[in-house]
C-alpha atoms as a PDB file:
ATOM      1  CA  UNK A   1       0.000   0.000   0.000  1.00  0.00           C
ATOM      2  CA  UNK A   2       1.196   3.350  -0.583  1.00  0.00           C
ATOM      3  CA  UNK A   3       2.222   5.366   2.315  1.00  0.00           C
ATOM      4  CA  UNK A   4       0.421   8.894   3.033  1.00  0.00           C
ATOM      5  CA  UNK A   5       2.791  12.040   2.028  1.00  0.00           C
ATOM      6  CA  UNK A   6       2.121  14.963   4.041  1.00  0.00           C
ATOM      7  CA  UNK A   7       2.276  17.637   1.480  1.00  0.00           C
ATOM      8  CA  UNK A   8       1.264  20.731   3.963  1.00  0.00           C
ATOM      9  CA  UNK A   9       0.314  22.716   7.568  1.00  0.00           C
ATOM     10  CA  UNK A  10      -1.423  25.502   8.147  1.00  0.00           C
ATOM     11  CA  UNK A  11      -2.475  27.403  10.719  1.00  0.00           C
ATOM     12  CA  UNK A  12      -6.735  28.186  11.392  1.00  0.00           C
ATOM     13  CA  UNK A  13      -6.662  32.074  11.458  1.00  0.00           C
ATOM     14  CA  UNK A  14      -7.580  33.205  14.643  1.00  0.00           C
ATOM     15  CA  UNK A  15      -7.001  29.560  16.240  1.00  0.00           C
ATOM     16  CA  UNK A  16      -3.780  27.356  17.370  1.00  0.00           C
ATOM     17  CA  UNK A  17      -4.853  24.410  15.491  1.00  0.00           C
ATOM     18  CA  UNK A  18      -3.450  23.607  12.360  1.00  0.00           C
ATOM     19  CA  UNK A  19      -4.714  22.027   8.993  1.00  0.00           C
ATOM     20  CA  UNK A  20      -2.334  19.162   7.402  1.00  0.00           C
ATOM     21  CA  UNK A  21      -3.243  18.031   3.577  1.00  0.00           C
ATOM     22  CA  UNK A  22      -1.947  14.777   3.341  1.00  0.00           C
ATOM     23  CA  UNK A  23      -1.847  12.436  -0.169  1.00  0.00           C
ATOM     24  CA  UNK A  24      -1.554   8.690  -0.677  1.00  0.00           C
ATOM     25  CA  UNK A  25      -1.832   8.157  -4.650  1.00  0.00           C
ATOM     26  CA  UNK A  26      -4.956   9.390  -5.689  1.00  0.00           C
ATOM     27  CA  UNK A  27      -6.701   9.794  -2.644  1.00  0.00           C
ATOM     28  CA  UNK A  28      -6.383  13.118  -0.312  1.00  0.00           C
ATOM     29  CA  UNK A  29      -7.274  13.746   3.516  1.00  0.00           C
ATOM     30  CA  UNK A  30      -7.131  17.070   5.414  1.00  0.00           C
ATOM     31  CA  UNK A  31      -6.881  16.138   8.532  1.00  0.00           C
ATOM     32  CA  UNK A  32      -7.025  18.577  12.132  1.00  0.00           C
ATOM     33  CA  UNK A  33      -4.385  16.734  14.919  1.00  0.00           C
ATOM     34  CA  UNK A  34      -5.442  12.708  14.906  1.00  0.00           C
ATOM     35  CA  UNK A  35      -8.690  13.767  13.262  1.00  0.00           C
ATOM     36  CA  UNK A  36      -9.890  13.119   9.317  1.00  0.00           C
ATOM     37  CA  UNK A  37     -12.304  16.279   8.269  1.00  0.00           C
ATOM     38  CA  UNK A  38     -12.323  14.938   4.841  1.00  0.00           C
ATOM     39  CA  UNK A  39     -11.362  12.546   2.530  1.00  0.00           C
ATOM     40  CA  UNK A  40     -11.605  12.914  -1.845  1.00  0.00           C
ATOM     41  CA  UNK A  41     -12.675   9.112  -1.553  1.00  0.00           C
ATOM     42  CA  UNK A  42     -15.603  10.116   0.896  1.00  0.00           C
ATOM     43  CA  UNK A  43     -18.196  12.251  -0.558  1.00  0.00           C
ATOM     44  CA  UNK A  44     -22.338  11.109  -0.552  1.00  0.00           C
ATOM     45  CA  UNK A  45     -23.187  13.428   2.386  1.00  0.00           C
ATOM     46  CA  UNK A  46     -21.516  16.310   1.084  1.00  0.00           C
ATOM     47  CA  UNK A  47     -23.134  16.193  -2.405  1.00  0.00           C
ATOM     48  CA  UNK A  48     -26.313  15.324  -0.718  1.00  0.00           C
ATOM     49  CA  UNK A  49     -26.220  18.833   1.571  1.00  0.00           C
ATOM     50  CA  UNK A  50     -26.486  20.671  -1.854  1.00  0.00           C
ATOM     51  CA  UNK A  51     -29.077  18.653  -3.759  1.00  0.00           C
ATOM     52  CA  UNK A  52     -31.579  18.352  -1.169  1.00  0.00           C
ATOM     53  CA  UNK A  53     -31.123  22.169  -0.771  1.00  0.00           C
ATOM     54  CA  UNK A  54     -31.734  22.413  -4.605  1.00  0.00           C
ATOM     55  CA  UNK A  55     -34.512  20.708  -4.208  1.00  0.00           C
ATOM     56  CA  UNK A  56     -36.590  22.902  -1.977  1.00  0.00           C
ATOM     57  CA  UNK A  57     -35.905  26.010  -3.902  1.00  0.00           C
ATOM     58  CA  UNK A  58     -35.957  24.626  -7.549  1.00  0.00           C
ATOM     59  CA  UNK A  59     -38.667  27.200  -8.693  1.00  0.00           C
ATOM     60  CA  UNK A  60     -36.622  30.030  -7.959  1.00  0.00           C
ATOM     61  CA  UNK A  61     -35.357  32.507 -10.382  1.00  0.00           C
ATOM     62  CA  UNK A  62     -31.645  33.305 -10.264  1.00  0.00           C
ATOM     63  CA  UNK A  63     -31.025  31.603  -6.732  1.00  0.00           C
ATOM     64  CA  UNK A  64     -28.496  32.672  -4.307  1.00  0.00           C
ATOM     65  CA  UNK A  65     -26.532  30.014  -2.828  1.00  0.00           C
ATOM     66  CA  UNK A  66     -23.902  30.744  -0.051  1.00  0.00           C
ATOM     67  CA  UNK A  67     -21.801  27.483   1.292  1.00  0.00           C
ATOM     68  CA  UNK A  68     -19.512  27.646   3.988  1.00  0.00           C
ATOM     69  CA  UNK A  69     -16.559  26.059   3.915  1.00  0.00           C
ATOM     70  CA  UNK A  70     -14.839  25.066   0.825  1.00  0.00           C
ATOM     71  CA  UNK A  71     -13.294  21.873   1.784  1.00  0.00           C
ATOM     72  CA  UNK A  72     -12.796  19.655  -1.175  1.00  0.00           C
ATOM     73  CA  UNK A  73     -15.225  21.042  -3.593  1.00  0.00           C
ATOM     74  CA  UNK A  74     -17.972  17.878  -3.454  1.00  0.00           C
ATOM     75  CA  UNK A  75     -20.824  20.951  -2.087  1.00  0.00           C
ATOM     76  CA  UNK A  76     -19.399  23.046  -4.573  1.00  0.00           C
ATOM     77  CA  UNK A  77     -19.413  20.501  -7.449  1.00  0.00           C
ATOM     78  CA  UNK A  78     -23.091  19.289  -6.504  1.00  0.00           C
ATOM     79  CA  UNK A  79     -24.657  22.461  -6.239  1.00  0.00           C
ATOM     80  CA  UNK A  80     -23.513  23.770  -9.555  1.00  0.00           C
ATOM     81  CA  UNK A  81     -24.428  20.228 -11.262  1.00  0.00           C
ATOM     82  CA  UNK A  82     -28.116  20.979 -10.416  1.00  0.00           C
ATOM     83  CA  UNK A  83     -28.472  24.746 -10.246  1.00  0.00           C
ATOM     84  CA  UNK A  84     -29.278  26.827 -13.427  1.00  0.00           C
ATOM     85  CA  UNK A  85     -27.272  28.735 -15.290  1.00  0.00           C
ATOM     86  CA  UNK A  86     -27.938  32.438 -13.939  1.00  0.00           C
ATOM     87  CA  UNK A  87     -27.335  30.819 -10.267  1.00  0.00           C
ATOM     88  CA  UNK A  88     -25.355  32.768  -8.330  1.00  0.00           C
ATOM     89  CA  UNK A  89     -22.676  30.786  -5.633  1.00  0.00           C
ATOM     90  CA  UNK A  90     -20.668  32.201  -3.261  1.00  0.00           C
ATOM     91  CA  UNK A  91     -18.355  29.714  -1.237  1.00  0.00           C
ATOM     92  CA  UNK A  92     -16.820  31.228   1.957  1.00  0.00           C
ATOM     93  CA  UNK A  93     -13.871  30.022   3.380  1.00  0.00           C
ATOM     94  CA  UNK A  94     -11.832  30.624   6.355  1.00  0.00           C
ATOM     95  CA  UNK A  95      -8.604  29.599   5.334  1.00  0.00           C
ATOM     96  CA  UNK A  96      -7.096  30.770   2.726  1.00  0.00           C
ATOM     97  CA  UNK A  97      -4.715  27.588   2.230  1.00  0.00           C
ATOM     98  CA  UNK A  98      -7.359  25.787   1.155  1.00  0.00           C
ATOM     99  CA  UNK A  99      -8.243  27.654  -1.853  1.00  0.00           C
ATOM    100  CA  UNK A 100      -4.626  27.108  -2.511  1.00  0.00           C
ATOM    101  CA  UNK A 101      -4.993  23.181  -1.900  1.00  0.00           C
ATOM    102  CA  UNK A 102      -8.029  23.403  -4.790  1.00  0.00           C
ATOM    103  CA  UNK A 103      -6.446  25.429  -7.292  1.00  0.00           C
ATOM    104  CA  UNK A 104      -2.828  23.278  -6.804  1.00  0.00           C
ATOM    105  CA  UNK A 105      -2.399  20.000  -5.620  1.00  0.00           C
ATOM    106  CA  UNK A 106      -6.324  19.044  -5.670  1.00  0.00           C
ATOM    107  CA  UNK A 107      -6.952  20.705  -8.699  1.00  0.00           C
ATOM    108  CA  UNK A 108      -8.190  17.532 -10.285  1.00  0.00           C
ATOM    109  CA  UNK A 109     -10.442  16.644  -7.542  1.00  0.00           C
ATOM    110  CA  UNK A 110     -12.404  20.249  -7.871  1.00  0.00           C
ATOM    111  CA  UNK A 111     -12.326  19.652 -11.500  1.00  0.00           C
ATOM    112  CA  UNK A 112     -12.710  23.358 -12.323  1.00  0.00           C
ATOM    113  CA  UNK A 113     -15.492  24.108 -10.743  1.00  0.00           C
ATOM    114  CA  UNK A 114     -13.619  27.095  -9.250  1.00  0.00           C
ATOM    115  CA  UNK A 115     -13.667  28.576 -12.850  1.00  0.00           C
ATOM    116  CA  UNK A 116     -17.198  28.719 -13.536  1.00  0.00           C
ATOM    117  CA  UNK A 117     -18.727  31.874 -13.544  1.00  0.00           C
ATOM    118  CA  UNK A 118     -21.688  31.429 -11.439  1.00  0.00           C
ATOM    119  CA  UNK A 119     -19.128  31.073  -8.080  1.00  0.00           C
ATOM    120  CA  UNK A 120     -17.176  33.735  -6.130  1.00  0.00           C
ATOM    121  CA  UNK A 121     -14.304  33.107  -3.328  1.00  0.00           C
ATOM    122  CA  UNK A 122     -15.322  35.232  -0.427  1.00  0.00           C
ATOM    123  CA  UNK A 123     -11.684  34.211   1.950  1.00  0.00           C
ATOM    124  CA  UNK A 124     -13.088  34.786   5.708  1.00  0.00           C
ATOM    125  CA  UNK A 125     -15.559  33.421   8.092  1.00  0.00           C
ATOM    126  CA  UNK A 126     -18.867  32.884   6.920  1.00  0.00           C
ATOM    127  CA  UNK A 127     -20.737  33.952   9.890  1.00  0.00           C
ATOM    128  CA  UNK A 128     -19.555  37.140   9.396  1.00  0.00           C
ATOM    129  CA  UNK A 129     -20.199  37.366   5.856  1.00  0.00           C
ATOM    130  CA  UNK A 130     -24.239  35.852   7.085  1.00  0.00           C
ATOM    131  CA  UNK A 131     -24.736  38.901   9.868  1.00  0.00           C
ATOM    132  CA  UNK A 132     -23.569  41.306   7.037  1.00  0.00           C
ATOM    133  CA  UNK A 133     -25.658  39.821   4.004  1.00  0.00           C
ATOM    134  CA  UNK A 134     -29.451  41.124   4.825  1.00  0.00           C
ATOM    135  CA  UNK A 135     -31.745  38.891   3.378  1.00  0.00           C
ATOM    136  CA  UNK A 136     -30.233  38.065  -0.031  1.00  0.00           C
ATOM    137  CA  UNK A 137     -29.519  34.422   0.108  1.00  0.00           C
ATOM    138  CA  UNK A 138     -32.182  31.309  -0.914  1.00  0.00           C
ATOM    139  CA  UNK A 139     -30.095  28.983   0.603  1.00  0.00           C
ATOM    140  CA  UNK A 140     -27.346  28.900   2.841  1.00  0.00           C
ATOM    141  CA  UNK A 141     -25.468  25.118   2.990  1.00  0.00           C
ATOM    142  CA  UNK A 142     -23.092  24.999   6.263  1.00  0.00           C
ATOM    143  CA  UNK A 143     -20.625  22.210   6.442  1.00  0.00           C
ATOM    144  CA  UNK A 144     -18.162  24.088   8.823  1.00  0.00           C
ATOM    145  CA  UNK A 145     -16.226  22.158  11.292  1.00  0.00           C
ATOM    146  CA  UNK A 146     -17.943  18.933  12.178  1.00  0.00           C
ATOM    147  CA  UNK A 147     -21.575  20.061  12.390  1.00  0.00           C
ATOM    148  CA  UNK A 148     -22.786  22.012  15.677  1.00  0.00           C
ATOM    149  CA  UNK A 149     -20.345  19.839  17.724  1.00  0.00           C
ATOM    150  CA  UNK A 150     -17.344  21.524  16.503  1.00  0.00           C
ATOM    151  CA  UNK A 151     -13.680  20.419  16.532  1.00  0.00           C
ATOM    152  CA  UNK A 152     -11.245  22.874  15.065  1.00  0.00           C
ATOM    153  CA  UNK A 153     -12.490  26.594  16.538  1.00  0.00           C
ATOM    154  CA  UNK A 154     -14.968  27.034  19.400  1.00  0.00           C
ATOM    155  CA  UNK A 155     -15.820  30.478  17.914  1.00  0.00           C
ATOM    156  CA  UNK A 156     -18.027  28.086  15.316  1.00  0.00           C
ATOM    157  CA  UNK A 157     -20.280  27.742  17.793  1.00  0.00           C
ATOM    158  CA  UNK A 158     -21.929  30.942  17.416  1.00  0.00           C
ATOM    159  CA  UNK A 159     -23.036  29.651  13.773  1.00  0.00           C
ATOM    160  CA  UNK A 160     -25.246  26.994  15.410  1.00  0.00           C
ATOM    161  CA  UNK A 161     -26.463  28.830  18.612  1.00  0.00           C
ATOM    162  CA  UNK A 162     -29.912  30.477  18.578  1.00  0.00           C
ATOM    163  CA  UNK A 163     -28.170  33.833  17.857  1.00  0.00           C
ATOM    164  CA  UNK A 164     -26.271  32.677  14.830  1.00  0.00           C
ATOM    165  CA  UNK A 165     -29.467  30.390  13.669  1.00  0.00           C
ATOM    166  CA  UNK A 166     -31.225  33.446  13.859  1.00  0.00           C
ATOM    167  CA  UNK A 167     -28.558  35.881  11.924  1.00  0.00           C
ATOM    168  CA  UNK A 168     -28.950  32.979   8.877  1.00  0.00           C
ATOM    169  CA  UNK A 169     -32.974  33.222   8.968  1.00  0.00           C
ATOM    170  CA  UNK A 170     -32.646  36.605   8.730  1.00  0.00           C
ATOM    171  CA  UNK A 171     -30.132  35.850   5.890  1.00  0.00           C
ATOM    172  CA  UNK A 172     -32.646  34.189   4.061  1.00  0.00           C
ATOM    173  CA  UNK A 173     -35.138  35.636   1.411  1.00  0.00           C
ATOM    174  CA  UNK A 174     -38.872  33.878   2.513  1.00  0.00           C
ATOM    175  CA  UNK A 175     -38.957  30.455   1.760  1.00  0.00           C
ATOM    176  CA  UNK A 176     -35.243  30.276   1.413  1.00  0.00           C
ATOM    177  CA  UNK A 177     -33.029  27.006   3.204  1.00  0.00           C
ATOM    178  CA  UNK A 178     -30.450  26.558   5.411  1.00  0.00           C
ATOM    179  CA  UNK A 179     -28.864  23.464   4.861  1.00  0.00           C
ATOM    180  CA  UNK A 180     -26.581  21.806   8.211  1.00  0.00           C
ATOM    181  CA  UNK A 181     -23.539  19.055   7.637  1.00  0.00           C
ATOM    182  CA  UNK A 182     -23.326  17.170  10.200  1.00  0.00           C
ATOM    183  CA  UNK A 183     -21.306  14.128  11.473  1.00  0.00           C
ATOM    184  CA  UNK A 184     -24.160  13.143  13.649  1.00  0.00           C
ATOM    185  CA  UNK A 185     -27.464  13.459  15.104  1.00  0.00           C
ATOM    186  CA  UNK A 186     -28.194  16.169  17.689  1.00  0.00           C
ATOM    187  CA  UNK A 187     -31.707  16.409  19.150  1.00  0.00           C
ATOM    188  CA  UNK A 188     -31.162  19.875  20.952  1.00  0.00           C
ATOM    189  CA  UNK A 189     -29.881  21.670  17.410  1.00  0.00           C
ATOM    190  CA  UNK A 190     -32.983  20.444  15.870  1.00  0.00           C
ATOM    191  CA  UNK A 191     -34.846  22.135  18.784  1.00  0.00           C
ATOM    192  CA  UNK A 192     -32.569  25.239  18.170  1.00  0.00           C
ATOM    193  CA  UNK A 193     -33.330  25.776  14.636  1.00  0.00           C
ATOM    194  CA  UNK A 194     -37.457  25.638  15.374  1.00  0.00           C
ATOM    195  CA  UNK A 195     -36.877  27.619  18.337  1.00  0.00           C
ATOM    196  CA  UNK A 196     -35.394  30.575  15.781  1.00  0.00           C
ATOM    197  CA  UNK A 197     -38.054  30.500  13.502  1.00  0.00           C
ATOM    198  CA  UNK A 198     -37.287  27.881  11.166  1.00  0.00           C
ATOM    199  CA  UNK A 199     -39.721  24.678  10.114  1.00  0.00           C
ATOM    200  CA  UNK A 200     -36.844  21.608  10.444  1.00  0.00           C
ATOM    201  CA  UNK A 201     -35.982  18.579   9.655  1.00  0.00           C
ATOM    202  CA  UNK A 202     -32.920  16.172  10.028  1.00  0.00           C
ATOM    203  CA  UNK A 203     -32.391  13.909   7.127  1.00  0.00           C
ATOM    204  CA  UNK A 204     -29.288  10.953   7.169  1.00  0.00           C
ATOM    205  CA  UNK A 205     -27.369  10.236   4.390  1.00  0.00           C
ATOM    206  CA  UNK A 206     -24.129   8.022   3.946  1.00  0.00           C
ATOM    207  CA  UNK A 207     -20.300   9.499   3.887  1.00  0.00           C
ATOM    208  CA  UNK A 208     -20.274   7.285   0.399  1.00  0.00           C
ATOM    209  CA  UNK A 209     -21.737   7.232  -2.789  1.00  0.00           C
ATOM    210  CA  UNK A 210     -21.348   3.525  -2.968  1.00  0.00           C
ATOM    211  CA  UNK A 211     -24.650   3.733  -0.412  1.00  0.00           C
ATOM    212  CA  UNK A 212     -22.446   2.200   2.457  1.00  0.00           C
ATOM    213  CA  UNK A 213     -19.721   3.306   5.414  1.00  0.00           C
ATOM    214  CA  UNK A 214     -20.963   5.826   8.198  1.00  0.00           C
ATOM    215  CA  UNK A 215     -24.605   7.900   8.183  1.00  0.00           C
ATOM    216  CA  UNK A 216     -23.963  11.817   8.241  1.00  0.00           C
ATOM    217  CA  UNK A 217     -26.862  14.297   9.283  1.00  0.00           C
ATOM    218  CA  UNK A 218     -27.788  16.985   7.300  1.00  0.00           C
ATOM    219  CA  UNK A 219     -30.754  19.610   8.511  1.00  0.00           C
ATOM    220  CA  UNK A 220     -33.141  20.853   6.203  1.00  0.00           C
ATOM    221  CA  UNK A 221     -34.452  24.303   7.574  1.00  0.00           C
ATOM    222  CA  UNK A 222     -36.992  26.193   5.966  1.00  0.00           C
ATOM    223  CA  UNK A 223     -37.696  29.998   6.269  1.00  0.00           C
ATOM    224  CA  UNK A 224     -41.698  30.019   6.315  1.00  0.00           C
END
């Protein structure tokens, strides 16, 4: 078997923990201390966060789509595979490595979905971008960190709490989504996001597209 080649570290702004993008043939992992965030072999519940997002605001003329976190592109890719042509996606991402990692050494992975014109690189943390936006987005697909149960920056937090829930319904044109990632369930967040306003659901779907390996969580929360 081929051995994994670390290929580099970076530091989370504002955070001591650090980012390592590691590569074993064709296969990558970013990975945060002993911990895999994500893997280019692993990617069902990812795609799934954008299509069943699609789905609930399909009529729409010229959507809005914001996604945090970048990752590996498989939210990215998905989205753009079903949304129409005058779409408009902005991806927000904290570190600015990892736009790096997408346009160099997993350039093949993202496939050039960088380069299409519907999508704009906003580098910096999406809350911020979500308390600043008004109410311009129809959905807003969050797979930062590891779901509400964070690992890499406790400051995520505030996206899941009932003040940040509420800073993305107000986001949100009427009828607009925001769309959770999640490694797991989490009865109380479900609570959270009806508690700020917002008619929820949790929906599972598995880490591969093979159908099989672990069951992710992704929320489904609807703006009435």
């Amino acid at each position: 078997m081929l051995p994994w080649i670390q290929l580099d570290t970076v530091r989370v702004p504002g955070d001591k923990s650090e980012l390592r993008l590691k590569q074993r043939g064709q296969e990558f992992s970013i990975m945060l201390g002993a911990n895999e965030l994500m893997n280019s072999r692993l990617s069902g519940s990812e795609e799934a966060l954008a299509v069943l997002a699609q789905e609930r605001i399909r009529d729409r003329p010229k959507p809005v789509v914001l996604i945090g976190g970048l990752g590996m592109g498989f939210t990215l890719r998905a989205a753009l595979a079903v949304l129409p042509a005058d779409a408009k996606v902005v991806v927000a991402e904290l570190v600015p490595a990892v736009v790096e990692w997408a346009r160099g050494p997993m350039a093949e992975v993202f496939g050039g979905c960088l380069d299409d014109p519907r999508v704009s690189i906003h580098v910096g943390d999406v809350g911020e971008l979500i308390r600043s936006s008004g109410a311009g987005f129809d959905a807003i697909l969050l797979d930062v960190d590891n779901g509400p149960d964070g690992l890499t920056r406790t400051s995520n937090d505030s996206l899941y709490d009932h003040q940040g829930l509420r800073a993305s319904h107000e986001a949100l044109r009427k009828g607009g989504v925001l769309a959770v990632w999640s490694s797991g369930p989490d009865a109380k967040f479900t609570r959270r996001l009806k508690d700020s306003g917002f008619h929820a659901e949790a929906v599972k779907a598995r880490a591969s597209t093979k159908r099989s390996g672990a069951r992710h969580v992704i929320w489904l929360a609807v703006k009435p």
